[in-house]
C-alpha atoms as a PDB file:
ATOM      1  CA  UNK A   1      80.169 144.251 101.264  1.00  0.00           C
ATOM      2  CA  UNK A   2      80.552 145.043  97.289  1.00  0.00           C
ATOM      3  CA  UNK A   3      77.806 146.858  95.892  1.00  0.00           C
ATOM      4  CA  UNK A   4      77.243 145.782  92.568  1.00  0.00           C
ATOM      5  CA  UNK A   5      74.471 146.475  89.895  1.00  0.00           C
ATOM      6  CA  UNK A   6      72.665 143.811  88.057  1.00  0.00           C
ATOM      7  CA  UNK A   7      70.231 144.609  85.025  1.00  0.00           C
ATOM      8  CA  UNK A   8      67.539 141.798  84.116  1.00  0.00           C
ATOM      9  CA  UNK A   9      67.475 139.831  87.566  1.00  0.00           C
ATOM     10  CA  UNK A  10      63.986 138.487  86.488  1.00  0.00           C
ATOM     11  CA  UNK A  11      65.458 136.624  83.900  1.00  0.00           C
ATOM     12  CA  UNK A  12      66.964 133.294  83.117  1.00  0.00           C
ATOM     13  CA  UNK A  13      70.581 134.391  83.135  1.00  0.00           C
ATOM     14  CA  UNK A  14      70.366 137.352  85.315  1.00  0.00           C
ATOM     15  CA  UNK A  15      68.464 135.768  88.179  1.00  0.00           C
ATOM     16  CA  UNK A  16      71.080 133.024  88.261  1.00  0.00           C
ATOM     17  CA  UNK A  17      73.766 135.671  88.604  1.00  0.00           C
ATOM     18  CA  UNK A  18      72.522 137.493  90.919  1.00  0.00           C
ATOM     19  CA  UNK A  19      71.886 134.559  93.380  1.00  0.00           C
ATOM     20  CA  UNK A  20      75.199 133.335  92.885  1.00  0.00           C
ATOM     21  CA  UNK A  21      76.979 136.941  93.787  1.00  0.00           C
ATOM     22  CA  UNK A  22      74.170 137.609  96.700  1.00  0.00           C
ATOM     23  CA  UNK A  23      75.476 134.223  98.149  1.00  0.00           C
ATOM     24  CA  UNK A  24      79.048 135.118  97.563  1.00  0.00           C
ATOM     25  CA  UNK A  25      78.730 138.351 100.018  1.00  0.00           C
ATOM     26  CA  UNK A  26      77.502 140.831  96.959  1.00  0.00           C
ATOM     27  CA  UNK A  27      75.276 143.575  97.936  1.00  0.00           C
ATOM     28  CA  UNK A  28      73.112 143.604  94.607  1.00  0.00           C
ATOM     29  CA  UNK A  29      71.128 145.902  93.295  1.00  0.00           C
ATOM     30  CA  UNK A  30      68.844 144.347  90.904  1.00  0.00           C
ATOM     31  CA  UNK A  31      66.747 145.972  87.714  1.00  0.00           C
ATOM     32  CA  UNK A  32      64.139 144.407  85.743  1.00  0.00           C
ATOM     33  CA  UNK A  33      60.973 146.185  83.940  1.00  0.00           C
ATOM     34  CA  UNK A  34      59.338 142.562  84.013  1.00  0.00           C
ATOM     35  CA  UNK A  35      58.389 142.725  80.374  1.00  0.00           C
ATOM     36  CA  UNK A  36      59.532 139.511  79.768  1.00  0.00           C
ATOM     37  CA  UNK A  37      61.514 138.593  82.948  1.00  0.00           C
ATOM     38  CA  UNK A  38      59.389 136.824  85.864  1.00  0.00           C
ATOM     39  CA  UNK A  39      59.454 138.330  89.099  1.00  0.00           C
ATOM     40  CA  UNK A  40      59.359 134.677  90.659  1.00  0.00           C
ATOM     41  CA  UNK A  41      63.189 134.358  89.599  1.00  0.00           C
ATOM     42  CA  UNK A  42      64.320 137.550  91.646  1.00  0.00           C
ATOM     43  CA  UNK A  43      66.226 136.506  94.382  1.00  0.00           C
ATOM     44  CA  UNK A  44      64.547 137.281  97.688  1.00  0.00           C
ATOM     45  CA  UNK A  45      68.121 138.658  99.088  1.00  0.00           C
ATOM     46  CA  UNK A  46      68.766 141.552  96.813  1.00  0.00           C
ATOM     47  CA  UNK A  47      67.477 144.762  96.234  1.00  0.00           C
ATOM     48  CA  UNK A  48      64.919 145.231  93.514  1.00  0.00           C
ATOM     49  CA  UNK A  49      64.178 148.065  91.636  1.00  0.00           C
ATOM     50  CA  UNK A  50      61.271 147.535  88.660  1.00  0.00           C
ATOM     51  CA  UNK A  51      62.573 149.958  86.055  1.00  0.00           C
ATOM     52  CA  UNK A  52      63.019 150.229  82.685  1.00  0.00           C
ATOM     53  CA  UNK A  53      66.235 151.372  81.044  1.00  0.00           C
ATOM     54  CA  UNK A  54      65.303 152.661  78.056  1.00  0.00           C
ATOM     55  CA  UNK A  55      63.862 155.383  79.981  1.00  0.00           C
ATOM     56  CA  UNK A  56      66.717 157.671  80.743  1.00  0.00           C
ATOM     57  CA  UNK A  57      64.379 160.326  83.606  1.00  0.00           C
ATOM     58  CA  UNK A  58      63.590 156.769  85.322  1.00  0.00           C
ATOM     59  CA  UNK A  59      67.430 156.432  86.240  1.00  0.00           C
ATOM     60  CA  UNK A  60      67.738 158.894  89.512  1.00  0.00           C
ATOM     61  CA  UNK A  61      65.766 156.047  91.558  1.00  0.00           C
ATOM     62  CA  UNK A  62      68.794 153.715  91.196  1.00  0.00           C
ATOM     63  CA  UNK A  63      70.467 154.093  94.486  1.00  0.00           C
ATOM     64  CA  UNK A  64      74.517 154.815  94.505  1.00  0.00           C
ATOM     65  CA  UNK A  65      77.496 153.166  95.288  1.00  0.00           C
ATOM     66  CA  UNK A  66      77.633 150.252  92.866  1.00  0.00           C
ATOM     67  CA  UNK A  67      81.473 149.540  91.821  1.00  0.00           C
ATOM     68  CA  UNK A  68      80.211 147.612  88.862  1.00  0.00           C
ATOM     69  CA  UNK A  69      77.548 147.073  86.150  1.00  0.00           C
ATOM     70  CA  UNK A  70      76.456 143.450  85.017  1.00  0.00           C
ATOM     71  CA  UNK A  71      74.012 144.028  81.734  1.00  0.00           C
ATOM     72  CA  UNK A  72      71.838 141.566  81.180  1.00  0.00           C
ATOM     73  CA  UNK A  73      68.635 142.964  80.844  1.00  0.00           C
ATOM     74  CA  UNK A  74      66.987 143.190  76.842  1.00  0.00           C
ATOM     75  CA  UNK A  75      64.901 141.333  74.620  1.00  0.00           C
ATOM     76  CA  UNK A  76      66.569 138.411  73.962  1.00  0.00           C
ATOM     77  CA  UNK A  77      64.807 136.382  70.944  1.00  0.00           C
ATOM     78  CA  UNK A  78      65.926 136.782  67.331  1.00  0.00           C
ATOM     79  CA  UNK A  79      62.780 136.112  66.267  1.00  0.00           C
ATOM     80  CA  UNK A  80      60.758 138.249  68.017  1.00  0.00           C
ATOM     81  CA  UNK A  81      62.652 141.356  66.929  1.00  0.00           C
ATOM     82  CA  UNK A  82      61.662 141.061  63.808  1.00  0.00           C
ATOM     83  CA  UNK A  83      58.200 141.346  64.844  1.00  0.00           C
ATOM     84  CA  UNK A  84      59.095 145.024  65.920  1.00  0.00           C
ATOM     85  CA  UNK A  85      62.268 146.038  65.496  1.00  0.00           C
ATOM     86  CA  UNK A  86      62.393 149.514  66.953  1.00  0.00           C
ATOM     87  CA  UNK A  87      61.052 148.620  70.315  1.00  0.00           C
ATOM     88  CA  UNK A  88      63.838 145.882  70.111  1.00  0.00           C
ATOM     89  CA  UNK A  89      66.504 148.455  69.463  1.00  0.00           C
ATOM     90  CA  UNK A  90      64.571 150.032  72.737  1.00  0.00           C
ATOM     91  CA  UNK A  91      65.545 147.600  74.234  1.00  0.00           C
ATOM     92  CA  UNK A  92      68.737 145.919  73.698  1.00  0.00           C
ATOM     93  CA  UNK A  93      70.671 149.354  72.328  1.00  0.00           C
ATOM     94  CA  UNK A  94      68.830 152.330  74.198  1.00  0.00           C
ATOM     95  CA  UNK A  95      69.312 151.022  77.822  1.00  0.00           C
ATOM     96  CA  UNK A  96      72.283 149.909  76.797  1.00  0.00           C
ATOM     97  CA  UNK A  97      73.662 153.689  75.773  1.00  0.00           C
ATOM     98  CA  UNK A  98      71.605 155.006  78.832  1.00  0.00           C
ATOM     99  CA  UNK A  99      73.648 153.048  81.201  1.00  0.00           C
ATOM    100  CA  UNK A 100      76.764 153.792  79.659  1.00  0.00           C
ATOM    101  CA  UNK A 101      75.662 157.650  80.536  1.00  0.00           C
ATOM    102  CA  UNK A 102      75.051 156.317  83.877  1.00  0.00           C
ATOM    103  CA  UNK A 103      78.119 154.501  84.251  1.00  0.00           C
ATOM    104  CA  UNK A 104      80.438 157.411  83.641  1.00  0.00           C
ATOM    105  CA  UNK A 105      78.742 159.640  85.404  1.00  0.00           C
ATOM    106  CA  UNK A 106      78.760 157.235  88.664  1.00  0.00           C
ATOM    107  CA  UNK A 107      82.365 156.424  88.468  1.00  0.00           C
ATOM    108  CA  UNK A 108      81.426 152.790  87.287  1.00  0.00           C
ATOM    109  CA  UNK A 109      85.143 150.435  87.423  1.00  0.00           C
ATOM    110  CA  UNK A 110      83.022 148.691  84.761  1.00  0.00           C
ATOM    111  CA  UNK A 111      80.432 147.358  82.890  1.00  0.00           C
ATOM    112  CA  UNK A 112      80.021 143.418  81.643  1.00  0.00           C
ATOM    113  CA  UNK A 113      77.670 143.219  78.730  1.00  0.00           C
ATOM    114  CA  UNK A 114      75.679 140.361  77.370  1.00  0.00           C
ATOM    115  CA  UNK A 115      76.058 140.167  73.916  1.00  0.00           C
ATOM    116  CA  UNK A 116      75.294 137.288  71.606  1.00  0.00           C
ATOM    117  CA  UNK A 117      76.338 134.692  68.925  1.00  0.00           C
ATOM    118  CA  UNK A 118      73.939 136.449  66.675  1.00  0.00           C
ATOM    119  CA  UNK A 119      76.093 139.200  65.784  1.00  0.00           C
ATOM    120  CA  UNK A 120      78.192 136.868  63.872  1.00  0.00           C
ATOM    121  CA  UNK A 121      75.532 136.207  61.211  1.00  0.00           C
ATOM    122  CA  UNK A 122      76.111 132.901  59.132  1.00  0.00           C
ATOM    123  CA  UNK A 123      79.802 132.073  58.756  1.00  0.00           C
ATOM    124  CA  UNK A 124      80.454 130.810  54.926  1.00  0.00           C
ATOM    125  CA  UNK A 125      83.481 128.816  54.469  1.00  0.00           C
ATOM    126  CA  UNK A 126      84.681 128.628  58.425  1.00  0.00           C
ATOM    127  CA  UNK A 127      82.876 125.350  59.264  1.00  0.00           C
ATOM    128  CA  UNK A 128      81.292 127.659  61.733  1.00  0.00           C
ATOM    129  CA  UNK A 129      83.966 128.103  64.313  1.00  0.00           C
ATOM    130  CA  UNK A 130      83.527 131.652  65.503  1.00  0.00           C
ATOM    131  CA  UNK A 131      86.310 133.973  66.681  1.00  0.00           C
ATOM    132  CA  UNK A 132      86.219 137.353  68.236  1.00  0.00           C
ATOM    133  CA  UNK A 133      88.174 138.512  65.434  1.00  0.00           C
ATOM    134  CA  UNK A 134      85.974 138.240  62.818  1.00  0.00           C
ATOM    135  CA  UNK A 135      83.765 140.683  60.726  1.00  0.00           C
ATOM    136  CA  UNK A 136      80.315 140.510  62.719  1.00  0.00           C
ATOM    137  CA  UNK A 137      77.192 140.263  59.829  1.00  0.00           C
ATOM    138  CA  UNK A 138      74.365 140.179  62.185  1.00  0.00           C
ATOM    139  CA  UNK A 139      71.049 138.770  59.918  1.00  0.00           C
ATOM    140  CA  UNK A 140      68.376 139.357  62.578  1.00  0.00           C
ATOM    141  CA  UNK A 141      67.735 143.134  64.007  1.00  0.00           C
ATOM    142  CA  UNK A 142      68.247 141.814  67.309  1.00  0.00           C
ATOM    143  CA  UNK A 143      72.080 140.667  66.102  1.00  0.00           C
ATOM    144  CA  UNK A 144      72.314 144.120  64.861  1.00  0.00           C
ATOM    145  CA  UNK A 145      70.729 146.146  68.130  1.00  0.00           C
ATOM    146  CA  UNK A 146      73.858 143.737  70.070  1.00  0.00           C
ATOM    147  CA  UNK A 147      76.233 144.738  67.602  1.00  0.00           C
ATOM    148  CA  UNK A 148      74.965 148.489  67.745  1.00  0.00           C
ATOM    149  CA  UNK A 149      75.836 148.007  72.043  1.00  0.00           C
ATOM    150  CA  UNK A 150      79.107 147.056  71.434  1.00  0.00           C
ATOM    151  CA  UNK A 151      79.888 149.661  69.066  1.00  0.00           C
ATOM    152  CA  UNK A 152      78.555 151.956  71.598  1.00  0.00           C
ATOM    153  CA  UNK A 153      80.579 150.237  74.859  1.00  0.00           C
ATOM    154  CA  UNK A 154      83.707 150.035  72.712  1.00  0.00           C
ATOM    155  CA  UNK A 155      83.299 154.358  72.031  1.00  0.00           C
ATOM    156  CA  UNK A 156      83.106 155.096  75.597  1.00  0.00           C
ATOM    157  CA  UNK A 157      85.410 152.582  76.760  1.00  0.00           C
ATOM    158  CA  UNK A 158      87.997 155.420  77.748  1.00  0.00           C
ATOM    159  CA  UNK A 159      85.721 156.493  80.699  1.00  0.00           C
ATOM    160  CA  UNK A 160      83.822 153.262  81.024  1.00  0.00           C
ATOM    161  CA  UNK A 161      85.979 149.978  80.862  1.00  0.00           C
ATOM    162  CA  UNK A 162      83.783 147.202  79.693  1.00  0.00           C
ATOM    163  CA  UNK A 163      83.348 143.801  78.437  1.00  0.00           C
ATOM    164  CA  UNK A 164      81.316 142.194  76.299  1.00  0.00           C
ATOM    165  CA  UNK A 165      80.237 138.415  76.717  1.00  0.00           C
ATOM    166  CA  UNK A 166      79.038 136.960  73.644  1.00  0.00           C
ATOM    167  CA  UNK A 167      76.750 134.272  74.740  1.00  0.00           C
ATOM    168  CA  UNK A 168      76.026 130.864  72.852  1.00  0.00           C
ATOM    169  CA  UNK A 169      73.202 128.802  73.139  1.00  0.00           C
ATOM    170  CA  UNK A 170      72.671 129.130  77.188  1.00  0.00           C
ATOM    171  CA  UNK A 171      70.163 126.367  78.693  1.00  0.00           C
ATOM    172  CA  UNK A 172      69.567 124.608  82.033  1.00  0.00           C
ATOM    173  CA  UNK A 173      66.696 124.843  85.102  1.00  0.00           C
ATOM    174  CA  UNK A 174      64.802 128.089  85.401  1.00  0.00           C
ATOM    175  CA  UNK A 175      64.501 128.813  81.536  1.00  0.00           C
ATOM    176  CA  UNK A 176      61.089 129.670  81.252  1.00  0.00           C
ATOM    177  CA  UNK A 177      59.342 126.954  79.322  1.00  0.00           C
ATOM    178  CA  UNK A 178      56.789 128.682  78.457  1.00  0.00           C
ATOM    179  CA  UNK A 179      58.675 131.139  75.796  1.00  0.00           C
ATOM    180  CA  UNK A 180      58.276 128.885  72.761  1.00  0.00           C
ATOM    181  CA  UNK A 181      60.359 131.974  70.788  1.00  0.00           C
ATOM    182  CA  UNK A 182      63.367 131.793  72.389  1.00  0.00           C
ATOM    183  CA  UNK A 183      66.102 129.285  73.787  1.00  0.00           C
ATOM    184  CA  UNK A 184      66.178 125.924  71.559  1.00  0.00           C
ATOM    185  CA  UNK A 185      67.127 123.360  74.278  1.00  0.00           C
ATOM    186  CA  UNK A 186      64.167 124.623  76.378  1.00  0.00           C
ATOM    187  CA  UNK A 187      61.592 124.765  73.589  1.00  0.00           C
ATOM    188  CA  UNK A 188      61.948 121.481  72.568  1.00  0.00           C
ATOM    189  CA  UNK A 189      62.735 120.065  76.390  1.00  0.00           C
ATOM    190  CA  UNK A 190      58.964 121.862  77.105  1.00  0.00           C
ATOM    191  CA  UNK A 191      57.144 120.057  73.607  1.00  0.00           C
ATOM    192  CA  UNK A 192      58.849 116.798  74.682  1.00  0.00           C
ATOM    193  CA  UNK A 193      57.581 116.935  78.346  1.00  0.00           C
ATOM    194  CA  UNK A 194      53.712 118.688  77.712  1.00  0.00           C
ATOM    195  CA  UNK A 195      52.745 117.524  74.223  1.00  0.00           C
ATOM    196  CA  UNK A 196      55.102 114.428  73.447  1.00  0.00           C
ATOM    197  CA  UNK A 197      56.318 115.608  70.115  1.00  0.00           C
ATOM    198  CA  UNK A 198      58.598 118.560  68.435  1.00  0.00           C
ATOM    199  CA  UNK A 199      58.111 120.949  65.895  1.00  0.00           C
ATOM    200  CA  UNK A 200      61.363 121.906  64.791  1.00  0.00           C
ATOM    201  CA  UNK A 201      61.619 125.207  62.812  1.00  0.00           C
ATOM    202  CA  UNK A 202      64.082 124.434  60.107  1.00  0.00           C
ATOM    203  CA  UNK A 203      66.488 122.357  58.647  1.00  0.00           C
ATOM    204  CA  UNK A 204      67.789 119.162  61.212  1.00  0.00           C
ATOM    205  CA  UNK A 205      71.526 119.901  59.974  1.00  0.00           C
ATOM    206  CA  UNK A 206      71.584 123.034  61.631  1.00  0.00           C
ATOM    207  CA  UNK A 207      74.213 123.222  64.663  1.00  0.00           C
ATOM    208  CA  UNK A 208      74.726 124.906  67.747  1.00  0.00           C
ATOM    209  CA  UNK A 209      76.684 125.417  70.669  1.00  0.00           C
ATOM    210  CA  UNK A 210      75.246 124.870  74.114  1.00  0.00           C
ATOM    211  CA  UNK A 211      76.332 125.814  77.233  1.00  0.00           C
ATOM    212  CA  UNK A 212      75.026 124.553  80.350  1.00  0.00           C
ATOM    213  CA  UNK A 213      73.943 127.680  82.973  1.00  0.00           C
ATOM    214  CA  UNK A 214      75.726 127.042  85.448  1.00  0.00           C
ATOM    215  CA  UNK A 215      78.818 127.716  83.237  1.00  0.00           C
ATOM    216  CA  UNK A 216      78.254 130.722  81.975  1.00  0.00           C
ATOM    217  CA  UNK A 217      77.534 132.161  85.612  1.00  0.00           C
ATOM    218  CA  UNK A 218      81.257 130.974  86.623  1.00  0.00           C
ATOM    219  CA  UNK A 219      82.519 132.938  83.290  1.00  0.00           C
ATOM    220  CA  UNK A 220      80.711 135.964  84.268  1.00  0.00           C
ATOM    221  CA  UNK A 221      82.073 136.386  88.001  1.00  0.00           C
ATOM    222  CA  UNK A 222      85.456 135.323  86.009  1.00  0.00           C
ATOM    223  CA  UNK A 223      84.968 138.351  83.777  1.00  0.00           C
ATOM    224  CA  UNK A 224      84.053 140.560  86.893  1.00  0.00           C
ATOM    225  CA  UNK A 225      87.198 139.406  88.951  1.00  0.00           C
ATOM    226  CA  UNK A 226      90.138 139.486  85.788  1.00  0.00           C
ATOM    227  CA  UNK A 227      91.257 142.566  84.801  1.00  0.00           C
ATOM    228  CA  UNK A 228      92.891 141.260  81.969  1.00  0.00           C
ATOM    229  CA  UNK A 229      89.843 141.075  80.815  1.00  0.00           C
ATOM    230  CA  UNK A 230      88.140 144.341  80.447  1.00  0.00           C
ATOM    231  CA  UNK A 231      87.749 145.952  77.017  1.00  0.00           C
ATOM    232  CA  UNK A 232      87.629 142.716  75.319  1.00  0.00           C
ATOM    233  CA  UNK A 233      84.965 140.591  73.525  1.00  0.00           C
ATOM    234  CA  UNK A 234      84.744 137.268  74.680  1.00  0.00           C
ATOM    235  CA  UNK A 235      82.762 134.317  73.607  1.00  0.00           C
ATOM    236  CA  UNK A 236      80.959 132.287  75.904  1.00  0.00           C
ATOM    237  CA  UNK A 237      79.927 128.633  74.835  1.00  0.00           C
ATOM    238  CA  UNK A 238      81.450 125.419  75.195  1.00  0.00           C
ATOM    239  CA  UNK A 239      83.298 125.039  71.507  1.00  0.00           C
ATOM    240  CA  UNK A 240      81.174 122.337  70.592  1.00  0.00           C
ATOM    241  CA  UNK A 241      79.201 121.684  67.740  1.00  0.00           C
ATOM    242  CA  UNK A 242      76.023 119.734  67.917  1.00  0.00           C
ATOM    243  CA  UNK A 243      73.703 119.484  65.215  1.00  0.00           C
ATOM    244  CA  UNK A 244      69.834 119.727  65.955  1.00  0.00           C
ATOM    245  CA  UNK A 245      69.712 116.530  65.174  1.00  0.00           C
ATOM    246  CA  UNK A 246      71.941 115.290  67.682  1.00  0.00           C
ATOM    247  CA  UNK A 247      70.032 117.486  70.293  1.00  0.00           C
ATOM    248  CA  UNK A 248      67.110 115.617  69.138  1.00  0.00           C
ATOM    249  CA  UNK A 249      67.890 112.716  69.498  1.00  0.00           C
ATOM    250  CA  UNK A 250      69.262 113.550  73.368  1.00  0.00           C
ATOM    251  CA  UNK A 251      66.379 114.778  74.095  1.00  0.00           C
ATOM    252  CA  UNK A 252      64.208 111.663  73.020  1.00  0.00           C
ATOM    253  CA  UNK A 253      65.908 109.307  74.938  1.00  0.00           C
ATOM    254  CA  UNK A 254      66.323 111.035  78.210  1.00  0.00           C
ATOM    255  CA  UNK A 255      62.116 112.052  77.400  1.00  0.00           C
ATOM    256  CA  UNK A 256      61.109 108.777  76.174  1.00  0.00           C
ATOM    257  CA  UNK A 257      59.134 110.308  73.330  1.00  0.00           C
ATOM    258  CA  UNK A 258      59.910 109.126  69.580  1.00  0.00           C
ATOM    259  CA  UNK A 259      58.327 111.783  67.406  1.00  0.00           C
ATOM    260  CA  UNK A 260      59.492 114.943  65.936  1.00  0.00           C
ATOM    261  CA  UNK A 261      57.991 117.316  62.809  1.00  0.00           C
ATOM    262  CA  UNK A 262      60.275 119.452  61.084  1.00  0.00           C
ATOM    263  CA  UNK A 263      58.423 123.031  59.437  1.00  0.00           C
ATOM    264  CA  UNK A 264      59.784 125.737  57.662  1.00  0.00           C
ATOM    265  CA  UNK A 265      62.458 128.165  59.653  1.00  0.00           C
ATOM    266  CA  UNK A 266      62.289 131.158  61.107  1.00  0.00           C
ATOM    267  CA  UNK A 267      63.272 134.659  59.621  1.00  0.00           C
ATOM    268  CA  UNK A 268      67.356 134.421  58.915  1.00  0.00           C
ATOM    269  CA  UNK A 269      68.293 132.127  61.162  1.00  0.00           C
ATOM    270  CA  UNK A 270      71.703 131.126  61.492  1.00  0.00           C
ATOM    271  CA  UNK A 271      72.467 128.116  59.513  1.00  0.00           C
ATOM    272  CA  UNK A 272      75.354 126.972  61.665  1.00  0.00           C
ATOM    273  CA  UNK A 273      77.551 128.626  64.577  1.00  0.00           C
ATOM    274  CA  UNK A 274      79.631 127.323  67.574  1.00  0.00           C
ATOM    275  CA  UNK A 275      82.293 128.954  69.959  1.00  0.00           C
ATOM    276  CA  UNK A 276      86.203 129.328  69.034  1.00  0.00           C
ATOM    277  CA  UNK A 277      86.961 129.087  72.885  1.00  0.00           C
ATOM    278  CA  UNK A 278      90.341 130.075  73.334  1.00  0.00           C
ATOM    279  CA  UNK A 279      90.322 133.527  74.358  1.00  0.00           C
ATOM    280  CA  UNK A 280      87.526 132.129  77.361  1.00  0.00           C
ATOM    281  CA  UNK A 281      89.475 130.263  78.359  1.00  0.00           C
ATOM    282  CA  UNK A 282      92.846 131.900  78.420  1.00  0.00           C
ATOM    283  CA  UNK A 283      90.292 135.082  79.999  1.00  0.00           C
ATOM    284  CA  UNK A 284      87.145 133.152  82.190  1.00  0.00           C
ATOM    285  CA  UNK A 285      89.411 129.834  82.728  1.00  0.00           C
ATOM    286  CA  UNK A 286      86.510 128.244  80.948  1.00  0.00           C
ATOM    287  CA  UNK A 287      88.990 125.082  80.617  1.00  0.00           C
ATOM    288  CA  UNK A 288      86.327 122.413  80.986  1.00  0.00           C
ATOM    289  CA  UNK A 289      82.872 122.835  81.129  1.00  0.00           C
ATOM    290  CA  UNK A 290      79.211 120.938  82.394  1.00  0.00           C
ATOM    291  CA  UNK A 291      78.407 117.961  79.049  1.00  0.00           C
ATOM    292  CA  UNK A 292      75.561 118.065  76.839  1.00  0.00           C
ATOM    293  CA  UNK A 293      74.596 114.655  77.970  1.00  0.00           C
ATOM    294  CA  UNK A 294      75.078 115.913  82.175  1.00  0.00           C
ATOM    295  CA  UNK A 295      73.643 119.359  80.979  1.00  0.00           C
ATOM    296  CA  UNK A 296      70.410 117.959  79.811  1.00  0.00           C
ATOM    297  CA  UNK A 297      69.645 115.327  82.501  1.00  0.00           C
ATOM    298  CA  UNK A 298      69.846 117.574  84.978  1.00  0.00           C
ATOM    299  CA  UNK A 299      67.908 120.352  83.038  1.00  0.00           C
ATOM    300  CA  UNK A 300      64.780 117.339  82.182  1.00  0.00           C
ATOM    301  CA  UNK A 301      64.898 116.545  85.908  1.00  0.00           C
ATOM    302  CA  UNK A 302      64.035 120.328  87.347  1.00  0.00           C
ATOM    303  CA  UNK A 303      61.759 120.882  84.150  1.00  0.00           C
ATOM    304  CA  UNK A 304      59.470 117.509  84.718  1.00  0.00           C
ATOM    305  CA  UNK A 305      58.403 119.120  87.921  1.00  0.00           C
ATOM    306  CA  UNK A 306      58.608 122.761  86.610  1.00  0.00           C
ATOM    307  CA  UNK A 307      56.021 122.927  83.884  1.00  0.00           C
END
């Protein structure tokens, strides 16, 4: 059985992961500090450790043997790290460099990083489309604290293989619906359902690029099983642009509500940004993945009963 280690198994990504390898024959070992991950979403199978990463003394309790490193743990909202950015460079960067110390010095094959669309920044003149091969110009600290990561995993890459996932817009059941800072499909998805109306922060022309969760956990055992793969950054979203408004407008119908309030936007947010998807799926054979319009159904189905 393949002992592998999983960082942020108490949140929405990272639980889902870690079920999916624990049912695949996995022997995880799973990390969470529970500062913003739930301990309800840690699957009862693994082996959990509550730890936190940024605190390098803390990492002699992590038992050995692990062949690989899945990184998912961090603070994940782009607005919040404005709010205080040095715990969110804590957070996302820190653990990120302490692991890499751990890695090499455990023999790690690899680690897989979750990274973000954020450290694109806005992309002037491209229609939005973002490659892997352009400039990054992160405009929130938490784009830069993911860009500082990869800088770091790209250093050390010599005696720690790694690769980076840049995640989209990821939504679907277990998304806490509660976090009204982070995650756009489940923030409005959780106004619809409990108060009947949306407040949207910002402009309705906005886009995105969503990608359902069940996707994104098929792209990440891809990255762990290719070796063609390693030491590259990859994106992970489903190339399609969809306005807010369009999400809007999905989201009424399958809801049944018909009222929406748009407010002023949050701190530099991204005017527009969706996935240039061919190295995913040359890489994750991301060839075809779960619709919008599928996506959401099934994501208002678990969340009606969920909140």
């Amino acid at each position: 059985m393949e002992r592998i280690l999983i960082t942020g198994v108490g949140g929405f990504i990272g639980s889902h992961i870690a079920n999916s390898l624990s049912k695949k024959g996995f022997h995880v070992i799973g990390i969470d500090n529970l500062s913003t991950g739930n301990s309800s979403n840690i699957p009862s199978d693994i082996d959990f450790l509550n730890l936190d990463l940024a605190n390098a003394s803390q990492f002699n309790r992590i038992p050995k043997g692990s062949l690989n490193i899945l990184h998912l743990a961090g603070q994940s909202s782009g607005e919040l790290s404005f709010h205080d950015p040095a715990k969110d460079l804590e957070k996302n960067t820190q653990s990120t460099l302490n692991l890499i110390k751990y890695g090499i010095k455990n023999d790690i094959n690899k680690i897989i990083y979750a990274s973000s669309m954020s450290i694109y920044g806005d992309l002037d003149g491209n229609s939005g489309l973002a490659s892997e091969n352009l400039n990054p110009n992160p405009k929130s600290c938490y784009g830069i604290s993911k860009l500082a990561s990869e800088k770091y995993l790209n250093l050390f890459k010599d005696e720690l293989p790694f690769i980076s996932m840049r995640m989209f817009n990821v939504y679907g059941p277990g998304q806490d619906l509660n976090n009204l800072k982070q995650g756009m499909v489940s923030i409005y998805l959780a106004q619809a359902i409990k108060k009947k109306k949306i407040v949207v922060k910002g402009s309705l022309s906005r886009f995105r690029d969503f990608i359902y969760i069940d996707d994104v956990v098929d792209a990440w055992f891809a990255a762990l099983k290719n070796e063609e793969a390693v030491n590259n950054k990859i994106n992970v979203g489903s190339g399609i642009k969809t306005t807010v408004e369009d999400l809007l407008k999905k989201i009424m119908i399958i809801s049944g509500i018909d009222s929406y309030e748009v407010v002023s936007g949050t701190p530099c947010d991204q005017k527009g940004i969706y996935s240039d998807s061919k190295k995913s799926k040359e890489l994750l054979n991301m060839k075809q993945t779960i619709s919008l319009d599928e996506g959401l159904n099934k994501f208002y189905n678990w969340a009606k009963n969920n909140i």
